[in-house]
N, C-alpha and C. Protein backbone atom coordinates (compact mmCIF):
# COMPACT_ATOMS: atom_id res chain seq x y z
N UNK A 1 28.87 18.76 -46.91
CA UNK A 1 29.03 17.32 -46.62
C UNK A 1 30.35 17.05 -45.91
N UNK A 2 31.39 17.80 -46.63
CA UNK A 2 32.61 17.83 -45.71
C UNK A 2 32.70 17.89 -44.34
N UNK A 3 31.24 19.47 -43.74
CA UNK A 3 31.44 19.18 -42.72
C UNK A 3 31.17 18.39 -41.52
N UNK A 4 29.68 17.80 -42.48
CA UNK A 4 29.60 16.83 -41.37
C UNK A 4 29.95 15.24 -41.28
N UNK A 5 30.82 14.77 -42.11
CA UNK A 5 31.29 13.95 -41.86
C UNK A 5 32.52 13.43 -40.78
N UNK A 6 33.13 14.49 -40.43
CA UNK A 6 34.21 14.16 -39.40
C UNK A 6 33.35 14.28 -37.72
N UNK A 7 32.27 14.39 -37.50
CA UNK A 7 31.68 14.45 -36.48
C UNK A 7 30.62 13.30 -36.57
N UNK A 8 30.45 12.60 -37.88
CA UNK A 8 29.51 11.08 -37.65
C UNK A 8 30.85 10.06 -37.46
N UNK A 9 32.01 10.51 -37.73
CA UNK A 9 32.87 9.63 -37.61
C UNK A 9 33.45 9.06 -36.49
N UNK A 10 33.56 10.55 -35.59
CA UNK A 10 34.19 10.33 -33.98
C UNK A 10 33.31 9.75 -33.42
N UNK A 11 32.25 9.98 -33.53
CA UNK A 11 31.48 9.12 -32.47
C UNK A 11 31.24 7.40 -32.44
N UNK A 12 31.61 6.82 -33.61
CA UNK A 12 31.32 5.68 -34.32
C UNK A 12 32.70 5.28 -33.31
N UNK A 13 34.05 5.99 -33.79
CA UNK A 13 35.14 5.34 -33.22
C UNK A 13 35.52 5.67 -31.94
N UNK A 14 34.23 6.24 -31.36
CA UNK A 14 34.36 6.63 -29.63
C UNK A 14 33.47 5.18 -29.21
N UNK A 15 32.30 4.87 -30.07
CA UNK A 15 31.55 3.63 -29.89
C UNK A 15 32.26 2.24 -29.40
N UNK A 16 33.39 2.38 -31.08
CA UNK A 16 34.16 1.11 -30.93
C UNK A 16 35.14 0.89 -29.87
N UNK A 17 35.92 2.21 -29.51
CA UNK A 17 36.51 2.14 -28.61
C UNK A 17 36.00 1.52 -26.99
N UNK A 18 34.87 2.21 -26.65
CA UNK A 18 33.96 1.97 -25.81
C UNK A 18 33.78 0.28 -25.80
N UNK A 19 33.25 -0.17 -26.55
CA UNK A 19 33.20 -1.48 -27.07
C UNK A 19 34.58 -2.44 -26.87
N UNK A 20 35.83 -2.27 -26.91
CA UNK A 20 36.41 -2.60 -26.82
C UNK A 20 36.78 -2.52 -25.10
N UNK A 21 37.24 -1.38 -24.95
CA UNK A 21 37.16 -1.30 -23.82
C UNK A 21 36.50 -2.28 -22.53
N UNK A 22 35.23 -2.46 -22.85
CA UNK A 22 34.20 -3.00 -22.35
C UNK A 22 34.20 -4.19 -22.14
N UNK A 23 34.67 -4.87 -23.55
CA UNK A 23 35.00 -6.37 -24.20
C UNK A 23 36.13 -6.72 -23.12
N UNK A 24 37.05 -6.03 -22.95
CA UNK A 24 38.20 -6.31 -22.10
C UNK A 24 37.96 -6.28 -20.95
N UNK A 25 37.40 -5.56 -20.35
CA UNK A 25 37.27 -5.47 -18.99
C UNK A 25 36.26 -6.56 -19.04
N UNK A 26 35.13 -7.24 -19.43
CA UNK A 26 34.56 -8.26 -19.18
C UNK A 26 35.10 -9.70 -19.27
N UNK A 27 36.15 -9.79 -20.08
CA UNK A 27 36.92 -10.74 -20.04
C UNK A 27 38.08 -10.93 -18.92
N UNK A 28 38.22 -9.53 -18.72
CA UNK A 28 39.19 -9.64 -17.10
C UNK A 28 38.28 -10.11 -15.95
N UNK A 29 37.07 -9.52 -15.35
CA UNK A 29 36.01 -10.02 -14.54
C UNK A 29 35.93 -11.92 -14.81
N UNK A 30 35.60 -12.03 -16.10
CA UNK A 30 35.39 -13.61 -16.66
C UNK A 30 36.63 -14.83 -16.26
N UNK A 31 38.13 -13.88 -16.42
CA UNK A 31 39.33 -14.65 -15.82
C UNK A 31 39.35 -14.73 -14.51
N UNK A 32 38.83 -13.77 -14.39
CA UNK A 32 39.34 -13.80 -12.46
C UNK A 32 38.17 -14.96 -11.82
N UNK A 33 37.02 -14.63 -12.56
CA UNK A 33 35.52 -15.54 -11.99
C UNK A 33 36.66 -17.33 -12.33
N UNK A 34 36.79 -17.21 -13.69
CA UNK A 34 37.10 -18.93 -13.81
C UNK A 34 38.59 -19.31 -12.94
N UNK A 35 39.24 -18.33 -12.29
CA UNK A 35 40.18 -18.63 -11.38
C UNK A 35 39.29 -19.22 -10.33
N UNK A 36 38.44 -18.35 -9.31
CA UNK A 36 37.61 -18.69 -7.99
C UNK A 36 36.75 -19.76 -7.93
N UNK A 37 36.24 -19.95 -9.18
CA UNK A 37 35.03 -20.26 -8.99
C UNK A 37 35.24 -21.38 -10.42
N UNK A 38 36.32 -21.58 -11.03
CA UNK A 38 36.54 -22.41 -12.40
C UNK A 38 35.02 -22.45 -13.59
N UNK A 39 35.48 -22.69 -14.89
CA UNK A 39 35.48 -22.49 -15.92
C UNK A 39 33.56 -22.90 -15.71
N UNK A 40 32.99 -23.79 -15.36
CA UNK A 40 31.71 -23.72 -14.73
C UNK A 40 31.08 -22.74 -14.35
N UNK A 41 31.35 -21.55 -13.78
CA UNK A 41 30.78 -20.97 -13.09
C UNK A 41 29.48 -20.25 -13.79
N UNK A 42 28.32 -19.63 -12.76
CA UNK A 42 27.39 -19.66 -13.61
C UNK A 42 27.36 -18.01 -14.57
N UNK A 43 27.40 -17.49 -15.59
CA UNK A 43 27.14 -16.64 -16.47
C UNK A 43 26.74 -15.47 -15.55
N UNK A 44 25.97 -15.75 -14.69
CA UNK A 44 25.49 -14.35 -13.77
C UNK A 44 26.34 -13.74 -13.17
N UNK A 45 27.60 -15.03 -12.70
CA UNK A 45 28.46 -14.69 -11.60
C UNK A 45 29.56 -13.43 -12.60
N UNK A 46 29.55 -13.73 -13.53
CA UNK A 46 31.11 -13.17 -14.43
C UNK A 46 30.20 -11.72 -14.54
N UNK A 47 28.50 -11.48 -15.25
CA UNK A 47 28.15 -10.70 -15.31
C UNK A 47 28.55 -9.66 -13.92
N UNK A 48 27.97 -10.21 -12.92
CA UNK A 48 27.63 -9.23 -11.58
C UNK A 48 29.47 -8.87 -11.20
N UNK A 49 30.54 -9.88 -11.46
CA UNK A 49 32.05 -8.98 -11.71
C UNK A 49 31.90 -8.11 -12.43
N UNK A 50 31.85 -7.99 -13.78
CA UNK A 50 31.54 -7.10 -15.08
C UNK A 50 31.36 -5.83 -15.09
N UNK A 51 29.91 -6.27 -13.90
CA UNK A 51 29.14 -4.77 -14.14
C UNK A 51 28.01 -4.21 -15.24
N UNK A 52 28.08 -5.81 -15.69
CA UNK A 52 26.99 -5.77 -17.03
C UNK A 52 25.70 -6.48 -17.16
N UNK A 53 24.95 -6.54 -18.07
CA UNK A 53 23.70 -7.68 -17.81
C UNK A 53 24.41 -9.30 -18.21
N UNK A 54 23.42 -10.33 -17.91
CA UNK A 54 23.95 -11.27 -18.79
C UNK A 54 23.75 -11.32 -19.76
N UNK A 55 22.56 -10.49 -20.87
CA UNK A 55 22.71 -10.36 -22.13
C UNK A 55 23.56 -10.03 -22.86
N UNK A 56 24.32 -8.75 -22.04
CA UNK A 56 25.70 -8.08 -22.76
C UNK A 56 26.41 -9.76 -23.11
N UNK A 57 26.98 -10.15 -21.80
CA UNK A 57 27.90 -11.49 -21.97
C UNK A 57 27.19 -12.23 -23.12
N UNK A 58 26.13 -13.08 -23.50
CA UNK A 58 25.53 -13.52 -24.65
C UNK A 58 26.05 -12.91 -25.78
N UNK A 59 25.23 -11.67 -25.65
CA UNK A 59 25.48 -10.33 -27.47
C UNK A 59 27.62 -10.38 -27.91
N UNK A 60 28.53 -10.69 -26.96
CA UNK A 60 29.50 -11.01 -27.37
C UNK A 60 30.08 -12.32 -27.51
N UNK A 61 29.73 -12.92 -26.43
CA UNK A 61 29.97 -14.40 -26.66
C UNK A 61 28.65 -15.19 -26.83
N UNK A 62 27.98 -16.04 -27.35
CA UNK A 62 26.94 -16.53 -27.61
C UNK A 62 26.95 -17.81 -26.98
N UNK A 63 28.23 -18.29 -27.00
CA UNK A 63 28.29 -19.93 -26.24
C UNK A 63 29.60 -19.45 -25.50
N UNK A 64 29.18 -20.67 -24.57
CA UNK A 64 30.20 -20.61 -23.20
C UNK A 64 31.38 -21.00 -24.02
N UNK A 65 31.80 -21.85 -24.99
CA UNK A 65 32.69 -21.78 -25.40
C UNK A 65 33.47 -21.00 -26.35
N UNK A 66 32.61 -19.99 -26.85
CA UNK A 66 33.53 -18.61 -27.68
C UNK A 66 33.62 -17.44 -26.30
N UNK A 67 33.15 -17.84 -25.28
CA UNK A 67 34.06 -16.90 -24.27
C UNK A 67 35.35 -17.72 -23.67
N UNK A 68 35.13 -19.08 -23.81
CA UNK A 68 36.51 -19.84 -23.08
C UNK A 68 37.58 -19.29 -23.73
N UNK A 69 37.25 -19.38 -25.37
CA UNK A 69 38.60 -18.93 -26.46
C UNK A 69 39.15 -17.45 -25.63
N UNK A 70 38.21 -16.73 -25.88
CA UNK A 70 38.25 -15.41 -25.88
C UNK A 70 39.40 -14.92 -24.52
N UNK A 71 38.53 -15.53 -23.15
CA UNK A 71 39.45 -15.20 -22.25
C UNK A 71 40.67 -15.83 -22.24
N UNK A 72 40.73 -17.10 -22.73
CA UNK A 72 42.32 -18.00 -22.91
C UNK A 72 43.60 -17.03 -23.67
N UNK A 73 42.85 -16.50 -24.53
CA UNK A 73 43.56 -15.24 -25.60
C UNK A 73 43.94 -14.28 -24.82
N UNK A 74 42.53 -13.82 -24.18
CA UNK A 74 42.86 -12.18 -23.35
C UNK A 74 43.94 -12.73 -22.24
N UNK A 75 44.26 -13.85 -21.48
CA UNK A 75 45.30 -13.99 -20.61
C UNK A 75 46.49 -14.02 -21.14
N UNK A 76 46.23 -14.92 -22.48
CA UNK A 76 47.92 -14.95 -23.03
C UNK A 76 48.40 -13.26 -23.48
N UNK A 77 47.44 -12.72 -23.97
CA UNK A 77 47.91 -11.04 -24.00
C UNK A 77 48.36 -10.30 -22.78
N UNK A 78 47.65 -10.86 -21.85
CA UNK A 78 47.75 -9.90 -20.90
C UNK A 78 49.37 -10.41 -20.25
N UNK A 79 49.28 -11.45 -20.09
CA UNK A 79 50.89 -12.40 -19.52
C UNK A 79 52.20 -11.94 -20.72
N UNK A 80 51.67 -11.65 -22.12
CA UNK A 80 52.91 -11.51 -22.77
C UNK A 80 53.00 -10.05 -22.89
N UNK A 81 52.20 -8.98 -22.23
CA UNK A 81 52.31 -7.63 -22.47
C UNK A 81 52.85 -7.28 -21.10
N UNK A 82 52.74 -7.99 -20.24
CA UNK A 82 53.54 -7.71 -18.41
C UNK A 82 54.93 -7.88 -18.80
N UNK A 83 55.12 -8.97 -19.36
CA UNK A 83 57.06 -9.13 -19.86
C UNK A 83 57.63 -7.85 -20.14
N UNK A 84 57.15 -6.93 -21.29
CA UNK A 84 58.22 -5.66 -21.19
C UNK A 84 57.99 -4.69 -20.16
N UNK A 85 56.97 -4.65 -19.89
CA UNK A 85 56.45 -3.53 -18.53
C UNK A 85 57.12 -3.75 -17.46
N UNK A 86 57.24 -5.35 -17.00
CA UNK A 86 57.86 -5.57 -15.73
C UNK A 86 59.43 -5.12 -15.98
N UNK A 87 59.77 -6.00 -16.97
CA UNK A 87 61.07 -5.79 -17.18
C UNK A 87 61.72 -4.40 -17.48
N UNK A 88 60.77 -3.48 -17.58
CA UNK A 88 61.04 -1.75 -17.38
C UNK A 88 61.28 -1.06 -15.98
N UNK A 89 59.93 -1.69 -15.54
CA UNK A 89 59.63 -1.46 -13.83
C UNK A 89 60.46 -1.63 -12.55
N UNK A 90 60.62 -3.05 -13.21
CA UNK A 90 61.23 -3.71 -11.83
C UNK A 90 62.50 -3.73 -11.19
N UNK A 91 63.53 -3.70 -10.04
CA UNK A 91 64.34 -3.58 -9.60
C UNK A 91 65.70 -4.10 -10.28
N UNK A 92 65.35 -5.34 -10.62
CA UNK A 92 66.49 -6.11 -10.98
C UNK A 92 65.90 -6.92 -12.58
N UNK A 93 66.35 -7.70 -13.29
CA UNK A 93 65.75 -8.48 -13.95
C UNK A 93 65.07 -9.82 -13.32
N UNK A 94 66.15 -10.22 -12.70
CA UNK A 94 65.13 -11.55 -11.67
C UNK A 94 64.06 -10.94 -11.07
N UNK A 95 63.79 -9.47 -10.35
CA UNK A 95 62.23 -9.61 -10.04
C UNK A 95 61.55 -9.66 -11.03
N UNK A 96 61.82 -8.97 -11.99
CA UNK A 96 61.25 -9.01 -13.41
C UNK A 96 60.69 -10.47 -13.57
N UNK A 97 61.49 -10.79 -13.65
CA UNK A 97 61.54 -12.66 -14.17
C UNK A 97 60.29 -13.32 -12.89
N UNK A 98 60.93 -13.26 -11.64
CA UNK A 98 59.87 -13.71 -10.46
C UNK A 98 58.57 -13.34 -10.48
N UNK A 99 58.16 -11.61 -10.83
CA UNK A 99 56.77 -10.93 -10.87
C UNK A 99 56.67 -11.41 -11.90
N UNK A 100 56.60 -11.68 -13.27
CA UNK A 100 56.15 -12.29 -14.36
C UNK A 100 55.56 -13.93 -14.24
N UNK A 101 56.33 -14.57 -13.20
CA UNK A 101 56.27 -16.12 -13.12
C UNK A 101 54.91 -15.89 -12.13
N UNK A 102 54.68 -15.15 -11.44
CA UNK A 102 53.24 -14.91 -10.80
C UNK A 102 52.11 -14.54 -11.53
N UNK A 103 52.29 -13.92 -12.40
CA UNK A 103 51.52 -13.49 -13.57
C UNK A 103 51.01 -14.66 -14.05
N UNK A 104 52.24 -15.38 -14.28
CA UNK A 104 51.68 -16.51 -15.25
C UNK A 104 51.42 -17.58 -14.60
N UNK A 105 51.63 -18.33 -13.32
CA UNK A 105 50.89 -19.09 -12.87
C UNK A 105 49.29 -18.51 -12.55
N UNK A 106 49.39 -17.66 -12.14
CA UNK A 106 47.59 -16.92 -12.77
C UNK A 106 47.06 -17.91 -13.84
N UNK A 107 47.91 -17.51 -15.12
CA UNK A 107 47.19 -17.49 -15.82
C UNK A 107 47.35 -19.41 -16.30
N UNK A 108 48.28 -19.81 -15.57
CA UNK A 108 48.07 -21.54 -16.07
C UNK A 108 47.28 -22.05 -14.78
N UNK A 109 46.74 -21.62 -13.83
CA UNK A 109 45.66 -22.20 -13.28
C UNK A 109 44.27 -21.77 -13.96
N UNK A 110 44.53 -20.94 -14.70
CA UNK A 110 43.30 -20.56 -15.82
C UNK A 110 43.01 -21.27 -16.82
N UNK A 111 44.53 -21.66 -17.11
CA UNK A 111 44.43 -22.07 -18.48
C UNK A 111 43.97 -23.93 -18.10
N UNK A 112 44.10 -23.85 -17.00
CA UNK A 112 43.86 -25.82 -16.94
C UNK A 112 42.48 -26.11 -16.63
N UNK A 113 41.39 -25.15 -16.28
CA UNK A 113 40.19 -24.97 -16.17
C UNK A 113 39.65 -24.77 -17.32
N UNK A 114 40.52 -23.83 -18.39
CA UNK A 114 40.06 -23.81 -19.80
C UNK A 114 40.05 -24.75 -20.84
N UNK A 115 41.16 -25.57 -20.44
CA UNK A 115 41.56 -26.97 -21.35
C UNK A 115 40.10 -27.85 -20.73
N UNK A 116 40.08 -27.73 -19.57
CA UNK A 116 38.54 -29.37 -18.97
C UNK A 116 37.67 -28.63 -19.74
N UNK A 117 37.50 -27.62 -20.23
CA UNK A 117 36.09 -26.86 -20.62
C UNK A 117 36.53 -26.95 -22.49
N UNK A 118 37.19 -27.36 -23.18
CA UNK A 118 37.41 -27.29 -24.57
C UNK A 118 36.62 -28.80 -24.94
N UNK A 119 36.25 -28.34 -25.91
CA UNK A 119 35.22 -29.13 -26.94
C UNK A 119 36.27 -29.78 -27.93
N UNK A 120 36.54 -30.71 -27.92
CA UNK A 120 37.33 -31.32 -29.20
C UNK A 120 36.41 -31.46 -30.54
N UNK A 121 37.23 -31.08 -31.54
CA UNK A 121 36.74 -31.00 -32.73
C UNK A 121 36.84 -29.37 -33.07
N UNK A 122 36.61 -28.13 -32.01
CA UNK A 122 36.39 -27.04 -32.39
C UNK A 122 37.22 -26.25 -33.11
N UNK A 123 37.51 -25.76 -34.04
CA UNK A 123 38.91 -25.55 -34.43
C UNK A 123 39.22 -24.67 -34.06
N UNK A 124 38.54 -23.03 -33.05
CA UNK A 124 39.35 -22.40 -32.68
C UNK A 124 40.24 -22.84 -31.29
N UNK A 125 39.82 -24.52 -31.05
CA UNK A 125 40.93 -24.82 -30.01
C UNK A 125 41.92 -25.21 -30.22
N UNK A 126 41.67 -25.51 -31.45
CA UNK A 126 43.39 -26.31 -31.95
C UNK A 126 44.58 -25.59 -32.10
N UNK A 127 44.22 -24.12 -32.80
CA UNK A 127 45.27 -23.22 -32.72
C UNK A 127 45.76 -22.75 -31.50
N UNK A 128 45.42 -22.84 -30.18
CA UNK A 128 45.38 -22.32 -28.93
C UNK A 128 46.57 -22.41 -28.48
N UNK A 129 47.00 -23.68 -28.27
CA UNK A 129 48.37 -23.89 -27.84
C UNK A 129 49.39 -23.37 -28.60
N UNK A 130 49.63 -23.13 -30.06
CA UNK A 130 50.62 -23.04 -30.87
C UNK A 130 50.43 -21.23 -30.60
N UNK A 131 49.56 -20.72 -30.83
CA UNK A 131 49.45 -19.50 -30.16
C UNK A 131 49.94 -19.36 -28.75
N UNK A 132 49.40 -19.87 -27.66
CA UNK A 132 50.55 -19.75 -26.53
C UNK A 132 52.07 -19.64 -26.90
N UNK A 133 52.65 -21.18 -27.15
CA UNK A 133 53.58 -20.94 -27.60
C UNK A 133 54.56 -19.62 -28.31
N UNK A 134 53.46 -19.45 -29.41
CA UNK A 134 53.96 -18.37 -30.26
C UNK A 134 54.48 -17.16 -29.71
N UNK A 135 52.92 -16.91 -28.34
CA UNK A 135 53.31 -15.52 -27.78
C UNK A 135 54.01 -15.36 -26.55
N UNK A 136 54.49 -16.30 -25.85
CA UNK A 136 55.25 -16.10 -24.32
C UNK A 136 56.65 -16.77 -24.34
N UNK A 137 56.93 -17.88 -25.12
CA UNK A 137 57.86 -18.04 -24.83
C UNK A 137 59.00 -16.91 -25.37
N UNK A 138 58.82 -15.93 -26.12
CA UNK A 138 59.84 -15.02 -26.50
C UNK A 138 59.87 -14.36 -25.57
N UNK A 139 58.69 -14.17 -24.45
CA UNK A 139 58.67 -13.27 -23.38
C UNK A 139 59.44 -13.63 -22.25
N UNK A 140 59.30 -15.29 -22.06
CA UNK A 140 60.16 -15.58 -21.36
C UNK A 140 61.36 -15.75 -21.24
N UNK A 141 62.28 -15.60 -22.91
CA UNK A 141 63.11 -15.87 -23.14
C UNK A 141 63.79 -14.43 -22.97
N UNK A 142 63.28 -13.37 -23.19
CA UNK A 142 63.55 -12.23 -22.95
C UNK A 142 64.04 -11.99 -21.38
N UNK A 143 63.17 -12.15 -20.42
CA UNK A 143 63.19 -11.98 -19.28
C UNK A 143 64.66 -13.03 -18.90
N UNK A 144 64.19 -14.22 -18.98
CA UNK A 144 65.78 -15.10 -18.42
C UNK A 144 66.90 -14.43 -19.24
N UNK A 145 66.99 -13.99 -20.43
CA UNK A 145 68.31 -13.78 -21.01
C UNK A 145 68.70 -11.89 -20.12
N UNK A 146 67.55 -11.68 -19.96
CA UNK A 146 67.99 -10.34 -18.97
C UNK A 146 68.54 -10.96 -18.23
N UNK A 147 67.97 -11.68 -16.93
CA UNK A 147 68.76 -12.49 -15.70
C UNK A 147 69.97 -12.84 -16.04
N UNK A 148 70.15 -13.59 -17.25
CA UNK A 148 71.41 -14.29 -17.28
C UNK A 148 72.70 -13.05 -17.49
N UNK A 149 71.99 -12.03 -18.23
CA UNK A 149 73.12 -11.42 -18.88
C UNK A 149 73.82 -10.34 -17.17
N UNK A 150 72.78 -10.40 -16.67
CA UNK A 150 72.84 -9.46 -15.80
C UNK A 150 73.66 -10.11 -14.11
N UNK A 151 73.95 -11.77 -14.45
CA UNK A 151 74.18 -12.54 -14.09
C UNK A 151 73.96 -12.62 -12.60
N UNK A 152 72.48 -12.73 -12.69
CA UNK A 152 71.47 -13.42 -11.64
C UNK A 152 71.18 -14.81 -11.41
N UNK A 153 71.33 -15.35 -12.51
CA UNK A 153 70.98 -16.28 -12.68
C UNK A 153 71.57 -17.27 -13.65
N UNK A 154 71.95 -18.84 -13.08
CA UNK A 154 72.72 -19.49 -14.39
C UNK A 154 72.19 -19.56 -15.43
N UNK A 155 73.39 -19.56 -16.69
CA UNK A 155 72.42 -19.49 -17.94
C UNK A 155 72.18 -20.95 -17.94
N UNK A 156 71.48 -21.25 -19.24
CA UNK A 156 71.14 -22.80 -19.71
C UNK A 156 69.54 -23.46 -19.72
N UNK A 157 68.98 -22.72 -18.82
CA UNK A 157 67.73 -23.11 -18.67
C UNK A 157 67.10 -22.10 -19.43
N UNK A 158 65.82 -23.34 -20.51
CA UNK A 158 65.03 -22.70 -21.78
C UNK A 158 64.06 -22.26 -20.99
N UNK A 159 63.50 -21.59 -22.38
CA UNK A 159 61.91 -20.47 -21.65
C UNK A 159 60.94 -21.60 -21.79
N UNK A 160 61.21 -22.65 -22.52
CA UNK A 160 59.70 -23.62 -22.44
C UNK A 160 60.38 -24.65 -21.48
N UNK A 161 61.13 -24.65 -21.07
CA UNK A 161 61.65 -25.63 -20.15
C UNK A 161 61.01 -24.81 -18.24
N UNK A 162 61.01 -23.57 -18.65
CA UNK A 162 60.82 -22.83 -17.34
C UNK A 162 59.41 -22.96 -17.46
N UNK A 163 58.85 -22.46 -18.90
CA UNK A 163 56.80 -22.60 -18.86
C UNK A 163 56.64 -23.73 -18.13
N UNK A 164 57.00 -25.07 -19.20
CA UNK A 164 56.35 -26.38 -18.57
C UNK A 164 56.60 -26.68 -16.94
N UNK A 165 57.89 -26.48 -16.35
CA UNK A 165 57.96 -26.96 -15.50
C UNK A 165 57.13 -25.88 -14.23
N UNK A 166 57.27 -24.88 -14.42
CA UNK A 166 55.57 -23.83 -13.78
C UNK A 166 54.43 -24.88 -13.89
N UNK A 167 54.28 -24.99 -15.34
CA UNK A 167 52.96 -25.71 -15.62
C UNK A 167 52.58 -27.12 -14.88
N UNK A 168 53.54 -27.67 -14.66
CA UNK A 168 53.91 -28.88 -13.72
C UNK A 168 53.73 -29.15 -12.56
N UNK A 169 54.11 -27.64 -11.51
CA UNK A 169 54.12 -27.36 -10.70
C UNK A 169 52.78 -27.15 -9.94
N UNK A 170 51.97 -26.15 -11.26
CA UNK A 170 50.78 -25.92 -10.70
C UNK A 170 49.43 -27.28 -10.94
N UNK A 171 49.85 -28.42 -11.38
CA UNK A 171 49.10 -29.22 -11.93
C UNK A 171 48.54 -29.97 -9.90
N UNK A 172 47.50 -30.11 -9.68
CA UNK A 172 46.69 -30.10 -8.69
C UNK A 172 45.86 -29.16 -8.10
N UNK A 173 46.38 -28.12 -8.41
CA UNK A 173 46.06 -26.58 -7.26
C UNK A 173 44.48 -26.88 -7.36
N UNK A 174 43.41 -27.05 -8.62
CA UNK A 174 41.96 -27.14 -8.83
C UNK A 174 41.58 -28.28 -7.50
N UNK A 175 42.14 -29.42 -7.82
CA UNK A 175 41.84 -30.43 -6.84
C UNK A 175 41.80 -30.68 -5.21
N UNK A 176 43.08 -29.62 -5.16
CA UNK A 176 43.70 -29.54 -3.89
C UNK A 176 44.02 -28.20 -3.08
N UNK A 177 43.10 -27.46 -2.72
CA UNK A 177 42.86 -26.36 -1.86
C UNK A 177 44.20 -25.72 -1.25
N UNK A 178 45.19 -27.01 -0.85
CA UNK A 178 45.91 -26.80 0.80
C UNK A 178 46.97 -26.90 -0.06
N UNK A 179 47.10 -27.02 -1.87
CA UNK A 179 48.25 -27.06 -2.17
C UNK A 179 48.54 -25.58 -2.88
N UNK A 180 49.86 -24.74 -2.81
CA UNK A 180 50.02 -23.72 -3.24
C UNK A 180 51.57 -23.78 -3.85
N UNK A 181 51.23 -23.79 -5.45
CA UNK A 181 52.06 -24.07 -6.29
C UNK A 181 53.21 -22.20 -6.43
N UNK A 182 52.39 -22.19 -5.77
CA UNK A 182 53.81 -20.14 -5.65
C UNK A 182 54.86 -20.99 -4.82
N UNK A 183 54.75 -21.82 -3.95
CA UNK A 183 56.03 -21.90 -3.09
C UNK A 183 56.64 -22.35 -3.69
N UNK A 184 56.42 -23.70 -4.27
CA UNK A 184 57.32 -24.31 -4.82
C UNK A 184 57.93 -24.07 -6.17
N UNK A 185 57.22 -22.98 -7.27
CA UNK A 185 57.84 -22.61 -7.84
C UNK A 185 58.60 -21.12 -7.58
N UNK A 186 58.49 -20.72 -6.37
CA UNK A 186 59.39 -20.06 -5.74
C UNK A 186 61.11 -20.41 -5.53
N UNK A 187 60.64 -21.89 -5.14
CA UNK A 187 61.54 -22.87 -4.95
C UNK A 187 62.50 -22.99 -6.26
N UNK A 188 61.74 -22.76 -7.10
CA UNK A 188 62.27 -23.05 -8.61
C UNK A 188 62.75 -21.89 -8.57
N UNK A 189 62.48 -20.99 -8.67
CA UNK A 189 63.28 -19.16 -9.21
C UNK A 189 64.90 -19.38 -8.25
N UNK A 190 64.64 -19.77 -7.25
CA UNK A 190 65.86 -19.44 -6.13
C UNK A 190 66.94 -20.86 -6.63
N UNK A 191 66.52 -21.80 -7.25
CA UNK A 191 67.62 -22.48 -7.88
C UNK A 191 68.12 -22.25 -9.00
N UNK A 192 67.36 -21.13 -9.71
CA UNK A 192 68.17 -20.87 -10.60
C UNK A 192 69.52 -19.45 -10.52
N UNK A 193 69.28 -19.13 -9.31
CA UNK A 193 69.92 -18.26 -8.87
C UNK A 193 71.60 -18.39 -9.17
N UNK A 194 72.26 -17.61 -8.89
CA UNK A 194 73.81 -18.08 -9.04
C UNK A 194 74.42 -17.87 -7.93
N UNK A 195 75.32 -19.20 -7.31
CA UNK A 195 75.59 -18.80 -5.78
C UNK A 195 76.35 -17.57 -5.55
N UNK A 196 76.14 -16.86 -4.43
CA UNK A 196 76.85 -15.80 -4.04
C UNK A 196 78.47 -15.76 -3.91
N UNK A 197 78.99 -14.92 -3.98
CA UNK A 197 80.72 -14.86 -4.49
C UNK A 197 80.86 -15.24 -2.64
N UNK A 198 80.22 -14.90 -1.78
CA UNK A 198 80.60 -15.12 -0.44
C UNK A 198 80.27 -16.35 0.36
């Protein structure tokens, strides 16, 4: 019996893995679809990104709104797991800080397609925001206090003072085609800069 239990086992947790795997990558296809094509789009479209049937999408999410949760989650993971990577990667801490602020306007033109698509009353929406909160602003606070220390950038300006005003920035982009909220919060990164000694 000993021996065959460690060989019904691997395969179960090669399953789940698989499964997971899978789960993720369909939720990345599902973010990118509700970027192009917003939080509407039709179920086939996220499938044929995927690579899967639309039953798969059903058998995990059952309603369009336990995939809204789902991908709102998988972005805030994915935006607060780029913070230490970039900040490993990248040249300076301000690119750090700049490639991260691209990341995350990604993911708040996602997230404002996901808010028109929330059901009030549901309670896994209520926790949503306090979860944002919970998980990026340390990321961001991380990244600016690199900048600052590294003195790129003036100190003083908060990490939810930098979210919202991103978030601010990008508020039209759904409505307005011809508007592109990277410049102007481009605009924003380069004022926080610290003038040059020359």
């Amino acid at each position: 019996m000993s021996e065959t239990d460690p060989s019904q086992k691997t395969p179960a947790r090669g399953r789940r893995a698989d499964a997971v795997r899978n789960q993720q990558a369909l939720l990345a296809a599902a973010a990118q679809v509700f970027v192009a094509s917003g939080v509407d789009a039709p179920i086939r479209e996220i499938a044929s990104a995927a690579g899967v049937g639309v039953a798969t999408i059903y058998r995990h999410f059952p309603t369009r709104a336990d995939l809204v949760v789902a991908v709102y989650r998988h972005q805030v993971e994915a935006c607060a797991a780029a913070g230490p990577r970039l900040a490993a990667a990248a040249d300076s801490p301000f690119d750090a800080l700049r490639r991260w602020t691209d990341l995350y306007i990604d993911f708040v033109v996602t997230k404002h397609g996901l808010a028109g698509a929330m059901q009030p009353g549901n309670e896994n929406f209520a926790t949503l925001h306090a979860y944002f909160l919970d998980r990026l602003v340390p990321v961001a606070a991380g990244l600016l206090d690199a900048a600052v220390q590294a003195e790129e950038i003036r100190p003083g300006t908060t990490p939810y003072e930098l979210m919202r005003g991103i978030g601010n920035l990008c508020i039209g982009h759904d409505s307005d085609p011809d508007y592109d909220p990277r410049r102007l919060v481009d605009l924003l990164l380069r004022g926080l800069r610290r003038p040059t000694s020359r």
